[in-house]
Protein backbone atom coordinates (compact mmCIF):
# COMPACT_ATOMS: atom_id res chain seq x y z
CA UNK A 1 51.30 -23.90 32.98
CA UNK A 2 49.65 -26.12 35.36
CA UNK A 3 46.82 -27.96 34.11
CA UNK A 4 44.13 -27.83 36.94
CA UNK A 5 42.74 -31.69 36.07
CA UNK A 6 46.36 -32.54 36.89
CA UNK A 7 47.75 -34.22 39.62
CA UNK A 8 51.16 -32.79 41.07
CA UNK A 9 53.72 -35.32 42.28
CA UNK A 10 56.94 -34.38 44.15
CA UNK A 11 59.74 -37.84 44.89
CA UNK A 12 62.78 -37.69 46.54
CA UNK A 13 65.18 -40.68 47.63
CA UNK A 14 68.42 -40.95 49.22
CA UNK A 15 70.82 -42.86 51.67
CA UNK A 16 73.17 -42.31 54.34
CA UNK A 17 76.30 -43.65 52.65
CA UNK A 18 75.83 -45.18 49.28
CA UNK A 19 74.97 -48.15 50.33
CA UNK A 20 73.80 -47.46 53.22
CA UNK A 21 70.52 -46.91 55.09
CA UNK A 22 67.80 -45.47 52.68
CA UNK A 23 64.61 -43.50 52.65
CA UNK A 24 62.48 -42.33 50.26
CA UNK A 25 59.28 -39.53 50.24
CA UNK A 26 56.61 -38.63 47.76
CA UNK A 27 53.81 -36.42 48.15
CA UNK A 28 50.77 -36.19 45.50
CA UNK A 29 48.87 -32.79 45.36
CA UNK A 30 45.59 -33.19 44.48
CA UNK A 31 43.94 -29.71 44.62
CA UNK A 32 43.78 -28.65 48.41
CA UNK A 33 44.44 -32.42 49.11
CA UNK A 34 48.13 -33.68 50.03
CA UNK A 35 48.98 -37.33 50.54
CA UNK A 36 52.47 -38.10 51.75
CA UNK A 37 53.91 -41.42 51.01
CA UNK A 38 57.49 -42.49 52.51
CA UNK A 39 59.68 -46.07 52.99
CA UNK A 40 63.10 -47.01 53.27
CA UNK A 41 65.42 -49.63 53.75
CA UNK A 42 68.25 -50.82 55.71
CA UNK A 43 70.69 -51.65 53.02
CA UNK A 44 70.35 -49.38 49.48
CA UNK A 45 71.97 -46.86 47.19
CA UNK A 46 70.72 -43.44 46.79
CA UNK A 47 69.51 -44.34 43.21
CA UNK A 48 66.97 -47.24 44.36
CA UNK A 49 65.46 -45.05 46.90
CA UNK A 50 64.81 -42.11 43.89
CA UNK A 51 62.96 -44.99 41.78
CA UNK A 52 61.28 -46.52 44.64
CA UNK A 53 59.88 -43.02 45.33
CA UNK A 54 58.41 -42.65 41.58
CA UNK A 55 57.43 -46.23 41.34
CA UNK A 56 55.42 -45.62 45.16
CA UNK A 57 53.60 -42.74 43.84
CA UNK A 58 52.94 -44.56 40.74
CA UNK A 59 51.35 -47.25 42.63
CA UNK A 60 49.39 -45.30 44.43
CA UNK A 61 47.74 -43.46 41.79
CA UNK A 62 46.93 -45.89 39.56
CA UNK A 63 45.21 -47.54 42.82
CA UNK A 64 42.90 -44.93 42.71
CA UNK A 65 40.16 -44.57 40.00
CA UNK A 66 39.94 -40.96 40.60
CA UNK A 67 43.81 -40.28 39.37
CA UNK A 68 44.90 -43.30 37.32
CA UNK A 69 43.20 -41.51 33.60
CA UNK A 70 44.49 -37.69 35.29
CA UNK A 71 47.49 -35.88 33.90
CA UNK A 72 49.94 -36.10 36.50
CA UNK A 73 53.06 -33.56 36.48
CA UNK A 74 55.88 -35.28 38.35
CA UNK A 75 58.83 -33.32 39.48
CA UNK A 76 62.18 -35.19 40.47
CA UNK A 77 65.66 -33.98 41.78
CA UNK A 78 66.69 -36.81 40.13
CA UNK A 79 68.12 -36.70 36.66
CA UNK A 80 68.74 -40.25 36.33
CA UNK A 81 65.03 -41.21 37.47
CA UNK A 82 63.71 -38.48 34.88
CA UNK A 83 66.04 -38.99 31.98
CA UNK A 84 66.11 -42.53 32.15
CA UNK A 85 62.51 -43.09 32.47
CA UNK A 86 62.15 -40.44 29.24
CA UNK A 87 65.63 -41.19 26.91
CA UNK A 88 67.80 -44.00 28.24
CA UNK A 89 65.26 -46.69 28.78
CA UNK A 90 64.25 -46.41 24.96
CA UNK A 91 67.74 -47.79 24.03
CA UNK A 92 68.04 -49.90 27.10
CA UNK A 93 65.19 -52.34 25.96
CA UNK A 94 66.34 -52.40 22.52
CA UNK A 95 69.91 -53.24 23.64
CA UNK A 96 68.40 -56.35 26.21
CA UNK A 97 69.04 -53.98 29.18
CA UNK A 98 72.29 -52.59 28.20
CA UNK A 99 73.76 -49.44 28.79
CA UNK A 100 75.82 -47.74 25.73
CA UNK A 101 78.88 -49.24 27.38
CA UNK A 102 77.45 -52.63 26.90
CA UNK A 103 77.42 -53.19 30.44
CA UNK A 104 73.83 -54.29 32.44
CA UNK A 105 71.61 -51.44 33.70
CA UNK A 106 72.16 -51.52 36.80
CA UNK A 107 68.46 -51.73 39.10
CA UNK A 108 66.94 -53.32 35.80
CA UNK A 109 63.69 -54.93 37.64
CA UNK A 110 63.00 -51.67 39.30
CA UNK A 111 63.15 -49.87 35.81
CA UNK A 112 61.01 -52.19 34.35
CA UNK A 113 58.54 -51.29 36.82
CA UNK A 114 58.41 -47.90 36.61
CA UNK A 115 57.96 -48.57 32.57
CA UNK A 116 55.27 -50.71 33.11
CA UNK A 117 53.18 -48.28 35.40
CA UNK A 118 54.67 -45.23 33.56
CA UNK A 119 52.81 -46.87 30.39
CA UNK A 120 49.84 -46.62 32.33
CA UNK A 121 49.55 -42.77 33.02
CA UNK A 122 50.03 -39.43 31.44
CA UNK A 123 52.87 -37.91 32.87
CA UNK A 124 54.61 -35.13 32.29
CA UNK A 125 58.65 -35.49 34.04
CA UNK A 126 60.10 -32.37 35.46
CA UNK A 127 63.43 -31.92 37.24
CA UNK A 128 63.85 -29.50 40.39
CA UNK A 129 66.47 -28.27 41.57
CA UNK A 130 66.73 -30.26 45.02
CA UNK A 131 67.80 -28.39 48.42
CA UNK A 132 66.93 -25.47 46.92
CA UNK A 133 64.06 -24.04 49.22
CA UNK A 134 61.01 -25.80 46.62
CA UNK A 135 58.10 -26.58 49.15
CA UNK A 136 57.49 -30.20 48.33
CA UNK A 137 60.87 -31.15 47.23
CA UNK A 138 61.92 -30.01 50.99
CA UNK A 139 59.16 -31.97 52.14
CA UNK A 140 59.72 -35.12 50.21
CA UNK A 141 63.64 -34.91 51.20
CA UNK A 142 62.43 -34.66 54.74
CA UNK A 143 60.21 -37.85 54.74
CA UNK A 144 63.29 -39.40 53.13
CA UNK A 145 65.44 -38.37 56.00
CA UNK A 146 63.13 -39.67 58.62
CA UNK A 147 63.17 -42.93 57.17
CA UNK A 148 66.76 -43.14 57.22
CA UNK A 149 66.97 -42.67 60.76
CA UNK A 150 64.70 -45.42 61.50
CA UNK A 151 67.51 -47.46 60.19
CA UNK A 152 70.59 -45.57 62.24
């Protein structure tokens, strides 16, 4: 149930090719108030763009003394933003950044990011289903998509 102090935040990321050109869209629903965010980049992989989304929206609300003590709700099509932000990142920093496999986590300094402003807030992760007809998550995906094709 949706908490009505909370703030709802839909990300999306992605890239034409992986690597390739790369966009990513957030939009934070605050009552009857949206605020879209998007960016991309010429060169990225699809998993960059989905933390550069979370980390955006991050940013901006803990910018804002109005959000940065709300309870936000944050829904991802992403399940490596949203279980390795929750789960994996637990073991990651005990292992010195490394995966199960022993191998580097791959985007590390974008990771620790996200921890450091996740740390911040109270947020509550939720996957969506993506291209699935969800109003924001079409909305974010579309933001993403225009910022690819600034780079095409």
């Amino acid at each position: 149930m949706e908490n009505l102090n909370s703030l709802v935040i839909y990300t999306d990321g992605g890239c034409s090719g992986n690597p390739g050109p790369g966009g990513w869209g957030a939009v934070i629903i605050d009552g009857e108030n949206e605020t879209r965010l998007s960016g991309g980049e010429r060169q990225t992989t699809n998993n960059r763009m989905e933390l550069t989304a979370a980390i955006s929206a991050l940013k901006a609300v803990v910018s804002r003394d109005d959000w940065k003590s709300r309870h936000l709700e944050i829904y991802s099509d992403s399940q490596y933003v949203k279980n390795g932000i929750t789960s994996w990142i637990n073991n990651w920093k005990k292992n010195g950044w490394r995966t199960a496999a022993k191998k580097p986590v791959l985007n590390k300094e974008l990771w620790v990011e996200l921890d450091g402003l996740f740390s911040q807030c109270d947020i509550e992760w939720k996957w969506v289903k993506g291209h699935a007809g969800v109003k924001y998550n079409e909305i974010c995906d579309s933001l993403c998509h225009d910022e690819m094709e600034k780079f095409m």
